[in-house]
C-alpha atoms as a PDB file:
ATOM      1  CA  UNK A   1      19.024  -0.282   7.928  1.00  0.00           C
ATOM      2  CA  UNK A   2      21.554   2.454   8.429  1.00  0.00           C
ATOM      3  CA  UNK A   3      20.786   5.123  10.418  1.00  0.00           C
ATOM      4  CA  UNK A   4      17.657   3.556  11.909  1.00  0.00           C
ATOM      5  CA  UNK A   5      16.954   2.951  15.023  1.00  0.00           C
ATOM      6  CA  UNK A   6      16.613  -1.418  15.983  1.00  0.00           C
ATOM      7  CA  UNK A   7      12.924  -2.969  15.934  1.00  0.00           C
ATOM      8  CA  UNK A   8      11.705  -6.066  17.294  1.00  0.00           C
ATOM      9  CA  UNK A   9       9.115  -7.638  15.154  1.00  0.00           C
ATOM     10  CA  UNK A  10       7.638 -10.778  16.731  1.00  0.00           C
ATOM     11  CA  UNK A  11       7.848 -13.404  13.547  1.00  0.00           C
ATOM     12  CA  UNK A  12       6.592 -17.415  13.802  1.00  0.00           C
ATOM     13  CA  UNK A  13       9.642 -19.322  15.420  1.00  0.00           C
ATOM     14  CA  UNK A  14      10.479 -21.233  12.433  1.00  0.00           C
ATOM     15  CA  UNK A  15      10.447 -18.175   9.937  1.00  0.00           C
ATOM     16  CA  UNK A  16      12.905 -18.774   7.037  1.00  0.00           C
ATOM     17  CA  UNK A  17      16.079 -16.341   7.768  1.00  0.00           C
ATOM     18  CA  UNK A  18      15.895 -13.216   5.628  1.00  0.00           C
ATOM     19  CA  UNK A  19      17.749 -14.124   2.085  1.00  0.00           C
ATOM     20  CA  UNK A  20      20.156 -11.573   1.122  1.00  0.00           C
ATOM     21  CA  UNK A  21      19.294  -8.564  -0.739  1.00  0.00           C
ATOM     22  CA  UNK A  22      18.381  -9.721  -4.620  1.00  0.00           C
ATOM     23  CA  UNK A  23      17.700 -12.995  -3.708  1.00  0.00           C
ATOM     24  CA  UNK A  24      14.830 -15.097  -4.195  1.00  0.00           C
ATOM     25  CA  UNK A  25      12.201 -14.213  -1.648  1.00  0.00           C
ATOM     26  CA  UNK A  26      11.946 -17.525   0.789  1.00  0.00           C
ATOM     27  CA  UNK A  27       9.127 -16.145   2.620  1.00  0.00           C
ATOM     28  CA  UNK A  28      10.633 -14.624   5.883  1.00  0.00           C
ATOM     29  CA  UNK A  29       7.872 -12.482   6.082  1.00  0.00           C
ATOM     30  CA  UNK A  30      10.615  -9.909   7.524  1.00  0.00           C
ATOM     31  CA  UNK A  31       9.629  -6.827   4.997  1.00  0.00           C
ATOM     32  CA  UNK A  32       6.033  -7.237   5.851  1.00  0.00           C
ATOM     33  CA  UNK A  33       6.982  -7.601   9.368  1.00  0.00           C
ATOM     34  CA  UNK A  34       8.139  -4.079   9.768  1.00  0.00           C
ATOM     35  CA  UNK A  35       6.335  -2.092   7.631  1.00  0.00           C
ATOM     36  CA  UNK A  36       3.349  -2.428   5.122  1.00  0.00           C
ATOM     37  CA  UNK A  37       3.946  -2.075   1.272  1.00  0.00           C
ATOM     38  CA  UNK A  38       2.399   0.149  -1.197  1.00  0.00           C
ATOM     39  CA  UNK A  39      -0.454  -2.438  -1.888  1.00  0.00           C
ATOM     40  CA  UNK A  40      -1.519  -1.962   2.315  1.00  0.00           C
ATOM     41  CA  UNK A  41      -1.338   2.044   1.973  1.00  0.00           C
ATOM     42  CA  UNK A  42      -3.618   1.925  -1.092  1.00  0.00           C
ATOM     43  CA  UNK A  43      -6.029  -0.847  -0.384  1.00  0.00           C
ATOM     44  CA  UNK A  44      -6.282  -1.768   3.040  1.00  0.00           C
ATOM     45  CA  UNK A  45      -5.556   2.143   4.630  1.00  0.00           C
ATOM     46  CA  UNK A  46      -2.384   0.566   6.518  1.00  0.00           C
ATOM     47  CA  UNK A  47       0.159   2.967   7.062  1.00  0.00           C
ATOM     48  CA  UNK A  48       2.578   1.511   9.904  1.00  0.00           C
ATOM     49  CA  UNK A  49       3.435  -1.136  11.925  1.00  0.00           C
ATOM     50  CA  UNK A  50       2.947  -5.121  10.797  1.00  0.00           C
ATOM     51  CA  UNK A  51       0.780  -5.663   7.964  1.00  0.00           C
ATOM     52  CA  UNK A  52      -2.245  -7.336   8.853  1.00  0.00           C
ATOM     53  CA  UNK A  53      -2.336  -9.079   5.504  1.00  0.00           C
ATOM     54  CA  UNK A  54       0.743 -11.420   6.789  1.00  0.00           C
ATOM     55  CA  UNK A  55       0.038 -14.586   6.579  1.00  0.00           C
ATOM     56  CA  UNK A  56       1.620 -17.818   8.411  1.00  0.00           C
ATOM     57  CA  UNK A  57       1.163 -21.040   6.192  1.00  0.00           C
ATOM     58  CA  UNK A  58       1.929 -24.049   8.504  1.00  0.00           C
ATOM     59  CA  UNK A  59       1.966 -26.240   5.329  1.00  0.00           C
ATOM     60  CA  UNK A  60       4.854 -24.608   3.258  1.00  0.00           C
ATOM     61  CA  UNK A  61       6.559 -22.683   6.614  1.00  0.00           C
ATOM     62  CA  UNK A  62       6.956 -19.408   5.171  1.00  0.00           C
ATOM     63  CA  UNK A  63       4.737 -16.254   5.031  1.00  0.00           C
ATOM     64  CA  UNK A  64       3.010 -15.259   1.993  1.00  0.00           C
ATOM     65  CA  UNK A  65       0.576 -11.773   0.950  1.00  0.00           C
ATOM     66  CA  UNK A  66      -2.742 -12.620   2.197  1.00  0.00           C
ATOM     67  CA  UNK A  67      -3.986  -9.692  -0.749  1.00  0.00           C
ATOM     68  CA  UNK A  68      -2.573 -12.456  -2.720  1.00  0.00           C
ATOM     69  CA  UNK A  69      -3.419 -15.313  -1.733  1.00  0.00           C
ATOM     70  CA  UNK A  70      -6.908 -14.281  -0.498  1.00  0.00           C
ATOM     71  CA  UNK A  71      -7.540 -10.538  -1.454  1.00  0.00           C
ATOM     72  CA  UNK A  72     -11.432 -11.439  -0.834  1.00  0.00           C
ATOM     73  CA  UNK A  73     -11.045 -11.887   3.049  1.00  0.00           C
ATOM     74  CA  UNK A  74      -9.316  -8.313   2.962  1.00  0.00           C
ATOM     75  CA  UNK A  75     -11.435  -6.796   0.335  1.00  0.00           C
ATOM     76  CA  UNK A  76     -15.096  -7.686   0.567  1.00  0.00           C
ATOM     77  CA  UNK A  77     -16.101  -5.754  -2.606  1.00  0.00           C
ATOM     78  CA  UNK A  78     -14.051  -8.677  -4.698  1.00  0.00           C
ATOM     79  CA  UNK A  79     -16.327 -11.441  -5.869  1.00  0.00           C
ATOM     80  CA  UNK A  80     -14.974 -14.956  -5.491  1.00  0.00           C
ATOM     81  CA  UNK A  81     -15.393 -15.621  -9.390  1.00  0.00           C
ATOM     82  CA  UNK A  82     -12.089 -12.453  -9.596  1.00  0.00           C
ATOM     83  CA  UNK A  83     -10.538 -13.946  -6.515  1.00  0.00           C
ATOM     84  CA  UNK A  84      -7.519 -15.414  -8.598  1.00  0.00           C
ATOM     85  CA  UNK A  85      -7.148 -12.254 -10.965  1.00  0.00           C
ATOM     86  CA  UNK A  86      -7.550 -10.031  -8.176  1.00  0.00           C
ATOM     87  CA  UNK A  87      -4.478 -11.770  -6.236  1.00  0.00           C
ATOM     88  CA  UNK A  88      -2.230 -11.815  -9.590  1.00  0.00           C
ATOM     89  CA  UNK A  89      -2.854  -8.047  -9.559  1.00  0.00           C
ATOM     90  CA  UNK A  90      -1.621  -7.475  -5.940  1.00  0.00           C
ATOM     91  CA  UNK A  91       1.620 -10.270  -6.400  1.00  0.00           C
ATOM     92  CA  UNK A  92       2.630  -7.754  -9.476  1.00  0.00           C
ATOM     93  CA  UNK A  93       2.007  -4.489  -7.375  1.00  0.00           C
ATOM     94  CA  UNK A  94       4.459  -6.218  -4.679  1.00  0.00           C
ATOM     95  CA  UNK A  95       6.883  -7.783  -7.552  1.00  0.00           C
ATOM     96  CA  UNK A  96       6.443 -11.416  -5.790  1.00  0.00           C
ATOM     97  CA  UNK A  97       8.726 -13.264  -7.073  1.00  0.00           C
ATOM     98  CA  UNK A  98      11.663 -10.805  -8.497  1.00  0.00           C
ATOM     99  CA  UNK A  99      13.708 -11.130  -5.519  1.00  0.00           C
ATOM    100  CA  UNK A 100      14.196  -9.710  -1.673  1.00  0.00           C
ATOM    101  CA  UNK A 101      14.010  -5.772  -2.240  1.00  0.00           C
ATOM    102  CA  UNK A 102      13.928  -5.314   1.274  1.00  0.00           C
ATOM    103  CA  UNK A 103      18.022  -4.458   2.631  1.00  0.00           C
ATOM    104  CA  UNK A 104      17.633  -4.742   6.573  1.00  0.00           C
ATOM    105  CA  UNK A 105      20.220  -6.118   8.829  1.00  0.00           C
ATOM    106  CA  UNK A 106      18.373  -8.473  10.817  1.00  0.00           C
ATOM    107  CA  UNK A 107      20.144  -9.875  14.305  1.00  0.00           C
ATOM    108  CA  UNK A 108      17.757 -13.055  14.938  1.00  0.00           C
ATOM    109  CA  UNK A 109      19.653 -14.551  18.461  1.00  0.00           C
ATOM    110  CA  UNK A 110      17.228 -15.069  20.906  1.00  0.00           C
ATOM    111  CA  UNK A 111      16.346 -12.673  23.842  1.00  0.00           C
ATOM    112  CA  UNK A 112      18.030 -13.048  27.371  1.00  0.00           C
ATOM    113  CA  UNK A 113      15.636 -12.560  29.887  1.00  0.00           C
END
């Protein structure tokens, strides 16, 4: 981002590359990555740093919103029975699914040691 100093975010090696700005979201995981979102300040007191809600899934390769996919692991006060309603609430408090919000320039070569 301009005038922002670089970060290094430690991602899973085969992380999707960031899409561009307004496209779909491929699950890079990159937004999450560097800060949390509104849903981590509000519900899980997160205020900097990587959200701990990020979530790897080996199946699909891609990161998804564990407060959507599994609010009840983050939020023991949710019974199982509003598991689903509870995680359609948090993907419309993040918009999942209208498109990469997040406009970062992201350099992905590899470290020289």
């Amino acid at each position: 981002m301009k005038g922002m100093s670089p970060q290094t975010v430690g991602l899973h090696p085969l992380f999707p590359s960031k899409p561009d700005y307004g496209a779909c979201c491929n699950g890079c995981g990159v937004c999450c990555a560097l800060e949390p979102c509104p849903v981590a300040y509000i519900f899980l007191l997160q205020f900097k740093g990587k959200c701990r809600a990020l979530l790897w899934q080996d199946e699909t390769n891609r990161y998804v919103c564990g407060m959507v996919v599994c609010p009840d692991r983050y939020l023991s006060l949710i019974p199982e029975r509003l598991r689903e309603r509870a995680g359609k609430f948090f993907a419309s408090r993040i918009a999942a699914g209208m498109g990469c919000d997040f406009a970062a320039e992201i350099d992905d070569t590899p470290e020289s040691n």
